[in-house]
Protein backbone atom coordinates (compact mmCIF):
# COMPACT_ATOMS: atom_id res chain seq x y z
CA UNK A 1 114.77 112.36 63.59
CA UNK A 2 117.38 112.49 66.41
CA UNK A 3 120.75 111.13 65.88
CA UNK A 4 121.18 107.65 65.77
CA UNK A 5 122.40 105.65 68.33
CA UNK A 6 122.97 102.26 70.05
CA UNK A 7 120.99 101.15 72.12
CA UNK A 8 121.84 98.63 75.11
CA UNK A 9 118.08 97.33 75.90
CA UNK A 10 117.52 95.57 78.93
CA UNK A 11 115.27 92.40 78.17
CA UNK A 12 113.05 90.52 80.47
CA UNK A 13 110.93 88.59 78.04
CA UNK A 14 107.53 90.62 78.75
CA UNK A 15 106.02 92.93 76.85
CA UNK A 16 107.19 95.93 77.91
CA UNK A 17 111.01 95.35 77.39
CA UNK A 18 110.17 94.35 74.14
CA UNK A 19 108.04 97.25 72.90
CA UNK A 20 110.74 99.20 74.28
CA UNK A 21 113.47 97.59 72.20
CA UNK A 22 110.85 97.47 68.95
CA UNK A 23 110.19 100.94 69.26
CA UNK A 24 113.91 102.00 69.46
CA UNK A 25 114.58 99.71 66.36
CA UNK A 26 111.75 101.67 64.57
CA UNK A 27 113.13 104.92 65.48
CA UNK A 28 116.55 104.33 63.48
CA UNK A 29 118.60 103.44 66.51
CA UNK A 30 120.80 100.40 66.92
CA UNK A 31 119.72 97.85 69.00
CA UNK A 32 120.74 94.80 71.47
CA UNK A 33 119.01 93.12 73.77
CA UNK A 34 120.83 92.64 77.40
CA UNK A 35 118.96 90.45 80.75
CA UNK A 36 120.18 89.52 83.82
CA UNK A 37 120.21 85.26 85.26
CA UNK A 38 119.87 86.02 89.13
CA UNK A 39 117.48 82.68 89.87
CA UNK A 40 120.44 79.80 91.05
CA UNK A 41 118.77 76.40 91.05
CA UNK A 42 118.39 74.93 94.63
CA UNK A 43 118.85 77.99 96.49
CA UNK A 44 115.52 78.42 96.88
CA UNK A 45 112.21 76.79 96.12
CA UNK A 46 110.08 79.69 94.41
CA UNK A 47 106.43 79.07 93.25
CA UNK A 48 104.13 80.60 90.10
CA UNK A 49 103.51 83.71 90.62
CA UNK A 50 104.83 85.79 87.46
CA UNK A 51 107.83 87.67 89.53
CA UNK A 52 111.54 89.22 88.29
CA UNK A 53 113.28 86.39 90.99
CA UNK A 54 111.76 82.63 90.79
CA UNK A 55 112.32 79.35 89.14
CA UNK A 56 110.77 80.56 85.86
CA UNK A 57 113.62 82.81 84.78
CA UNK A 58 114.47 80.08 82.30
CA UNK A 59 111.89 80.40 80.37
CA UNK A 60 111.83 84.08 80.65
CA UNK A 61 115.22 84.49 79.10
CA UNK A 62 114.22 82.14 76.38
CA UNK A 63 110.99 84.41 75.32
CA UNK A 64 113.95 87.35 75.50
CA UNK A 65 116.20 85.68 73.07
CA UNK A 66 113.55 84.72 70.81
CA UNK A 67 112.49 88.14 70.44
CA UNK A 68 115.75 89.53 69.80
CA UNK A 69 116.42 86.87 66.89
CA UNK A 70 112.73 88.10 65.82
CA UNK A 71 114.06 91.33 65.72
CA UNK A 72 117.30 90.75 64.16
CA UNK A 73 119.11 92.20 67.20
CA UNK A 74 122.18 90.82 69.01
CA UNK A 75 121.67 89.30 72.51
CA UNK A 76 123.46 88.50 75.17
CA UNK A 77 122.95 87.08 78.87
CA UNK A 78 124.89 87.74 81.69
CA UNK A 79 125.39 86.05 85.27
CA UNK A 80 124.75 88.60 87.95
CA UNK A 81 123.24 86.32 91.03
CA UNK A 82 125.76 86.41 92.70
CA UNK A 83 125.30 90.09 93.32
CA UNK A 84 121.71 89.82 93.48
CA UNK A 85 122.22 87.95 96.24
CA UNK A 86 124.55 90.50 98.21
CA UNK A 87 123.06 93.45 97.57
CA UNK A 88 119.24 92.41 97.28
CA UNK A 89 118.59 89.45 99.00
CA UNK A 90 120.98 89.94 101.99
CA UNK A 91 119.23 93.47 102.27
CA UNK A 92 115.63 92.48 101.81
CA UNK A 93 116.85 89.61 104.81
CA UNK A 94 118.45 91.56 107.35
CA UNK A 95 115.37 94.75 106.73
CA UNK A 96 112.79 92.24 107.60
CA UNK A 97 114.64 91.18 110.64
CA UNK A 98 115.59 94.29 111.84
CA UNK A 99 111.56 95.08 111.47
CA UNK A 100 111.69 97.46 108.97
CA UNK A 101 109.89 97.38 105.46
CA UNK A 102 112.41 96.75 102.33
CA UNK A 103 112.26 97.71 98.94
CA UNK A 104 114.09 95.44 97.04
CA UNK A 105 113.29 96.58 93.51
CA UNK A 106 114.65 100.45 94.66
CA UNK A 107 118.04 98.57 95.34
CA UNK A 108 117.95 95.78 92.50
CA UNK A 109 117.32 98.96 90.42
CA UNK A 110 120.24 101.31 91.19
CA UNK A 111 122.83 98.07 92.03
CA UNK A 112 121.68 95.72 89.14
CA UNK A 113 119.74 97.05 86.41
CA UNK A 114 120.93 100.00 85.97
CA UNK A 115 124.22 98.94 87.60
CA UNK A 116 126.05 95.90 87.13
CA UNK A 117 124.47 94.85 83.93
CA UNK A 118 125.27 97.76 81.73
CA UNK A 119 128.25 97.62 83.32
CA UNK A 120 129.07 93.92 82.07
CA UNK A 121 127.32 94.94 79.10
CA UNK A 122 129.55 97.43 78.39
CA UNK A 123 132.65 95.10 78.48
CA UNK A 124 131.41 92.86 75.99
CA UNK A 125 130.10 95.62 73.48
CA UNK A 126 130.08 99.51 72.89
CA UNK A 127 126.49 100.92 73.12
CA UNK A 128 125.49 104.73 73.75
CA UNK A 129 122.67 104.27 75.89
CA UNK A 130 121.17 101.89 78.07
CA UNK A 131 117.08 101.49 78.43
CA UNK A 132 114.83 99.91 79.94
CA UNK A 133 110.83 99.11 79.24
CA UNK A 134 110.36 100.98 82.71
CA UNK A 135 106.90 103.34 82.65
CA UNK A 136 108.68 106.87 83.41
CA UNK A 137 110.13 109.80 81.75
CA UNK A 138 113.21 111.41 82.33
CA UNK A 139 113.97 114.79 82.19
CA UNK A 140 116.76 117.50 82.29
CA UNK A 141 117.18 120.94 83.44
CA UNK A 142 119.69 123.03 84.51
CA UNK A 143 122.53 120.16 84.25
CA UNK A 144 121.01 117.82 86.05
CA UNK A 145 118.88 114.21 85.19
CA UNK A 146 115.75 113.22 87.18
CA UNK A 147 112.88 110.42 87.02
CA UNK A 148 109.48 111.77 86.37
CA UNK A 149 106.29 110.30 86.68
CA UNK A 150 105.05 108.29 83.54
CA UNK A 151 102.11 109.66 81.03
CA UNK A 152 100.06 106.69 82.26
CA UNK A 153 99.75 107.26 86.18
CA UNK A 154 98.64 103.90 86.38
CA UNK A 155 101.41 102.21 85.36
CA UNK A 156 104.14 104.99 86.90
CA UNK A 157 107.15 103.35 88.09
CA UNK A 158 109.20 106.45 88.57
CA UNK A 159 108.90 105.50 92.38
CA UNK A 160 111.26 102.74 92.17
CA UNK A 161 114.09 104.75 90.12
CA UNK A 162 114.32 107.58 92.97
CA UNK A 163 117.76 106.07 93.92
CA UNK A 164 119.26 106.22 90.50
CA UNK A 165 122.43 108.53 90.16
CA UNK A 166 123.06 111.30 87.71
CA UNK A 167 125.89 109.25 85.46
CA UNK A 168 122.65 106.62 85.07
CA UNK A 169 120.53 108.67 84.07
CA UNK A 170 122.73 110.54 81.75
CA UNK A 171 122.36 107.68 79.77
CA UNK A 172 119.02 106.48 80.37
CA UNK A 173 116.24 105.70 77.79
CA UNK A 174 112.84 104.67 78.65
CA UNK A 175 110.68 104.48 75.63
CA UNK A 176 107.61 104.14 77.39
CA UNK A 177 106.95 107.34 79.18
CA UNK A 178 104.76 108.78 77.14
CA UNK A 179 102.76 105.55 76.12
CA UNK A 180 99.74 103.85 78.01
CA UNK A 181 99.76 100.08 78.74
CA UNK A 182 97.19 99.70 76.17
CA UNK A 183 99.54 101.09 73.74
CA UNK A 184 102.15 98.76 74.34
CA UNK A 185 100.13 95.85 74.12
CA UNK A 186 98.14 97.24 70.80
CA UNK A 187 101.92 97.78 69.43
CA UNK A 188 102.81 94.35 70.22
CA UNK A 189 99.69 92.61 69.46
CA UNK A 190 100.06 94.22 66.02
CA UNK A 191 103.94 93.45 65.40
CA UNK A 192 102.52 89.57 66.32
CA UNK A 193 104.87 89.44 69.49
CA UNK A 194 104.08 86.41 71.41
CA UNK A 195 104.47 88.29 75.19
CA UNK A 196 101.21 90.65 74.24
CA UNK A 197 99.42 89.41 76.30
CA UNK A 198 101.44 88.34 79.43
CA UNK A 199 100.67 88.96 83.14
CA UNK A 200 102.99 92.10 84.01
CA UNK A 201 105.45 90.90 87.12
CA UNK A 202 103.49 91.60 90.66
CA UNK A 203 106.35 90.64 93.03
CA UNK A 204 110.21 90.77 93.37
CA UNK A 205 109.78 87.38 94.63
CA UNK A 206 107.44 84.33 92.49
CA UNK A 207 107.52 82.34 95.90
CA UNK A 208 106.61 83.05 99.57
CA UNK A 209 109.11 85.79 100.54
CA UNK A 210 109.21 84.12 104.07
CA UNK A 211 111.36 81.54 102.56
CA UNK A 212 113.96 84.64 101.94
CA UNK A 213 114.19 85.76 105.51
CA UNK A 214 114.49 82.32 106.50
CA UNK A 215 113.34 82.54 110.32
CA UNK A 216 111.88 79.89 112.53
CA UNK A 217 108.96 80.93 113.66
CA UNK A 218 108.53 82.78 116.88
CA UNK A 219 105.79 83.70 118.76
CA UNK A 220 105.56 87.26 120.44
CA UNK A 221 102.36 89.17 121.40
CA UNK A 222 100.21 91.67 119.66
CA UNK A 223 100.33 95.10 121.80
CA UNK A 224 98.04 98.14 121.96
CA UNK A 225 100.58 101.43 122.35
CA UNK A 226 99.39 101.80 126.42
CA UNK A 227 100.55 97.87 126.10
CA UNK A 228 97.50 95.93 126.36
CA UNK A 229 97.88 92.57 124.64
CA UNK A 230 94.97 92.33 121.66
CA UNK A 231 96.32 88.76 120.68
CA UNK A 232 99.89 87.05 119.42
CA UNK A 233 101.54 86.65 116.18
CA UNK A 234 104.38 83.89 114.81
CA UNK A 235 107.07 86.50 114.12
CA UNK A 236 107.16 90.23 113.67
CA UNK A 237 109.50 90.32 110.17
CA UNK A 238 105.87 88.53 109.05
CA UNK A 239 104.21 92.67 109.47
CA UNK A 240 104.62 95.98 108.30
CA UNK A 241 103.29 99.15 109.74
CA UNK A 242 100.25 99.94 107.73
CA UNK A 243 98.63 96.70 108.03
CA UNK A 244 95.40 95.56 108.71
CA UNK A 245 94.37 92.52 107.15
CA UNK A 246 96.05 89.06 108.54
CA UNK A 247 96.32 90.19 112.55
CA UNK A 248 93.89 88.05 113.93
CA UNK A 249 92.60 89.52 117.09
CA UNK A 250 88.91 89.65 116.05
CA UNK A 251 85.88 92.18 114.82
CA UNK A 252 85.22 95.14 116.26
CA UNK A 253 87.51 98.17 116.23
CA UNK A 254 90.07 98.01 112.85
CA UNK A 255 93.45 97.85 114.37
CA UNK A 256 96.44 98.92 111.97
CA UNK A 257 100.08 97.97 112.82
CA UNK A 258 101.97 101.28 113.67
CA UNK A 259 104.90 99.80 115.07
CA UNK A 260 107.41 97.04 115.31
CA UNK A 261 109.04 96.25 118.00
CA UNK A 262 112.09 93.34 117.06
CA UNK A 263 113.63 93.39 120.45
CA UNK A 264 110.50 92.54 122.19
CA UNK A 265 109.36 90.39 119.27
CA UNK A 266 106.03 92.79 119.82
CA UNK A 267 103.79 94.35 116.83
CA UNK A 268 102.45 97.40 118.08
CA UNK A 269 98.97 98.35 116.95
CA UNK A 270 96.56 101.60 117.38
CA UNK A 271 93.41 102.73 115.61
CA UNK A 272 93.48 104.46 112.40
CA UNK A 273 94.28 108.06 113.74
CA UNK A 274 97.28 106.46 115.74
CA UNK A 275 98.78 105.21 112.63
CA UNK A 276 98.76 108.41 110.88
CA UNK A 277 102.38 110.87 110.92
CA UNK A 278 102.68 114.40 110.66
CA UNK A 279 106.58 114.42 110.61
CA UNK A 280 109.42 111.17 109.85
CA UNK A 281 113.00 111.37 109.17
CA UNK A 282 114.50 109.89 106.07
CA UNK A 283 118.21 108.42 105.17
CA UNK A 284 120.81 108.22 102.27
CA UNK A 285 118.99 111.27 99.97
CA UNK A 286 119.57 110.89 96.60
CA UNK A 287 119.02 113.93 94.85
CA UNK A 288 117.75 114.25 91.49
CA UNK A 289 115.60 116.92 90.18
CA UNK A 290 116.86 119.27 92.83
CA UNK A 291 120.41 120.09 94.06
CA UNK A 292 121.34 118.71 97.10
CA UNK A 293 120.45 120.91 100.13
CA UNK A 294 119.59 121.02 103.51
CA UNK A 295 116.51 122.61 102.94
CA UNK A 296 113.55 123.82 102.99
CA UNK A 297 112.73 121.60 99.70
CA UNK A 298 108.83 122.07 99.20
CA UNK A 299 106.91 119.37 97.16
CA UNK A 300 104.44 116.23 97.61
CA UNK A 301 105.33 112.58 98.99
CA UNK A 302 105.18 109.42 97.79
CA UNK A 303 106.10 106.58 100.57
CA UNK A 304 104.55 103.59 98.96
CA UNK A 305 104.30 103.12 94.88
CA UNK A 306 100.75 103.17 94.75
CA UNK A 307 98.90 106.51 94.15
CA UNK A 308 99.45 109.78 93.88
CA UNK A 309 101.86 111.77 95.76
CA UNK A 310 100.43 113.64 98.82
CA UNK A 311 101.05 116.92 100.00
CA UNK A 312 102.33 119.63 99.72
CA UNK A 313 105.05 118.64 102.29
CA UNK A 314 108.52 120.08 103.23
CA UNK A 315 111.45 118.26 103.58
CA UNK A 316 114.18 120.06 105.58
CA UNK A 317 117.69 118.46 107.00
CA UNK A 318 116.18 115.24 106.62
CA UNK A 319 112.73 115.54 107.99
CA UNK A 320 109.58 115.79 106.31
CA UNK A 321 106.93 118.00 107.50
CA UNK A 322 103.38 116.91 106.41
CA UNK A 323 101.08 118.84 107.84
CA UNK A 324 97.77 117.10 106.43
CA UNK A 325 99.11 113.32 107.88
CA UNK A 326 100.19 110.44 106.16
CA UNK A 327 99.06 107.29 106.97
CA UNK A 328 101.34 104.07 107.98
CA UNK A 329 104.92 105.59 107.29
CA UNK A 330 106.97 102.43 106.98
CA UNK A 331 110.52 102.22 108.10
CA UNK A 332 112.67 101.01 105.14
CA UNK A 333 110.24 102.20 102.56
CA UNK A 334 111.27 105.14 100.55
CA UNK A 335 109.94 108.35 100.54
CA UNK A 336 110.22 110.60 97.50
CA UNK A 337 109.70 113.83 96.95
CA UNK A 338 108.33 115.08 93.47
CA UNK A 339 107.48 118.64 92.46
CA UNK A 340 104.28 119.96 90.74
CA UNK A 341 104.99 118.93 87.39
CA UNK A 342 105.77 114.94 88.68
CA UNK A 343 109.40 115.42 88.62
CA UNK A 344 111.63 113.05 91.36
CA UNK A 345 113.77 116.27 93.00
CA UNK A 346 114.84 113.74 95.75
CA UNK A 347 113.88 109.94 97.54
CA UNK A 348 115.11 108.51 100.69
CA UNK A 349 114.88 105.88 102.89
CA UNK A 350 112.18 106.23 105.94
CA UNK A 351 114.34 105.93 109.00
């Protein structure tokens, strides 16, 4: 068995955090169990939808203690809305009125929970490492740490740690890399744990999210690219590039949004084939598996966490060459770049 060691386990009061911490425990290590508060009563209204930011963080927290005492593990809880509010909410705000795309759980990620926390955490207690009941595996080579994609591609979440640095990761843990979902809930169904069977998270946000950019309204028109007007729209921070579904402007051919336009308050739409890019420039790389370079860096693309990565592509001085096409490249998204094996050798932000 490897070394013992403790164990700072970041606890949301689902499932996964908890196998996470119960399999560490099992392993010999020394646990405690660590979560976040970032929901501040009257701020915002929230709704029901099973999300890491809403009204129900209460009773989150609670499940999270009552697992730890369970487990026989310390636990402790510590105030970090205030940043959440800075450095995600802010963001996610001024993205979607600027008319890009965020990604607030990319940020939240590098900022919070693998940030801040540990970071309070560690004032409070000594612990070695710091994990997480994230789906991915991390890996080393040649001196350096990187994300890689989980054992169960369906659950994968390596695409929102892309942005993690190297001192994180040194000290990253994440149990569940090489286990299925199914696993996880077999392992807790068996060890009786009350949070077996509950809904995974499907948002940043339980509520609606335009509550968070908190605009009035506006109406602006719904453009072709040769600027024919197809229709009109309440606001453009209400689309993303990509979309089809919600525009409005009738049968006939599918129209996809393949640009925004905040100036004009105009969402820019084209056929299928016009939404598709062969080249985009990213910001802020954050290198991981790969030393940073200017390039050529050849691999395979993910720019939204669903699927598989696409490819092969080349990423050189910040532009990525993808000669088969990729469809509805996002602004503000992230695009990360894995190799072969499903190892994160860099991510940035599409600019």
């Amino acid at each position: 068995m490897a070394r013992s060691m403790k164990v700072a386990v970041g606890l949301s009061g689902g499932v996964d955090s908890a196998v996470a911490a119960l399999m560490l425990k099992r392993a010999g290590h020394e646990v405690v169990g660590v979560t976040m508060k970032l929901w501040r009563e009257g701020r915002y209204k929230g709704g029901d939808r099973d999300a890491c930011f809403g009204p129900g963080e209460a009773e989150d927290i609670a499940a999270a203690e009552a697992f730890a005492a369970r487990l026989g593990i310390g636990f402790s809880v510590f105030d970090c809305s205030e940043e959440y509010e800075r450095a995600v909410l802010d963001y996610f705000r001024a993205e979607r009125s600027a008319g890009r795309t965020p990604n607030p759980c990319v940020v939240c990620n590098r900022r919070l929970k693998f940030g801040l926390l540990p970071e309070m955490a560690a004032r409070q207690m000594d612990f070695d490492r710091f994990a997480t009941g994230h789906y991915v595996r991390r890996v080393a080579s040649r001196g350096r740490f990187a994300a890689a994609c989980a054992m169960d591609a369906a659950k994968d979440q390596s695409y929102f740690l892309w942005n993690l640095t190297q001192d994180q990761l040194s000290r990253a843990m994440f149990p569940l890399g090489e286990s299925s979902k199914a696993d996880v809930r077999r392992i807790a169904r068996e060890a009786g744990l009350p949070m077996a069977e509950k809904p995974d998270s499907q948002d940043f946000y339980s509520g609606d999210a335009d509550e968070i950019v908190g605009r009035e309204d506006a109406q602006g028109r719904i453009v072709t690219l040769d600027g024919r007007q197809l229709g009109t729209h309440r606001g453009f921070w209400h689309y993303t590039v990509g979309q089809r579904q919600g525009l409005g402007i009738g049968g006939g051919t599918p129209y996809y949004v393949v640009r925004i336009d905040p100036c004009r308050n105009e969402v820019v739409v084209g056929r299928r084939e016009e939404a598709i890019s062969e080249m985009f420039a990213v910001r802020d790389l954050n290198w991981q598996g790969a030393e940073p370079t200017d390039g050529p860096v050849e691999g395979f693309v993910k720019i939204r966490s669903s699927g598989a990565p696409r490819g092969p592509v080349t990423l050189e001085r910040g532009i990525v060459h993808a000669p088969d096409g990729l469809f509805g490249v996002a602004p503000g998204q992230s695009a990360v770049i894995y190799s072969a094996e499903g190892t994160i050798l860099c991510g940035g932000i599409i600019a």
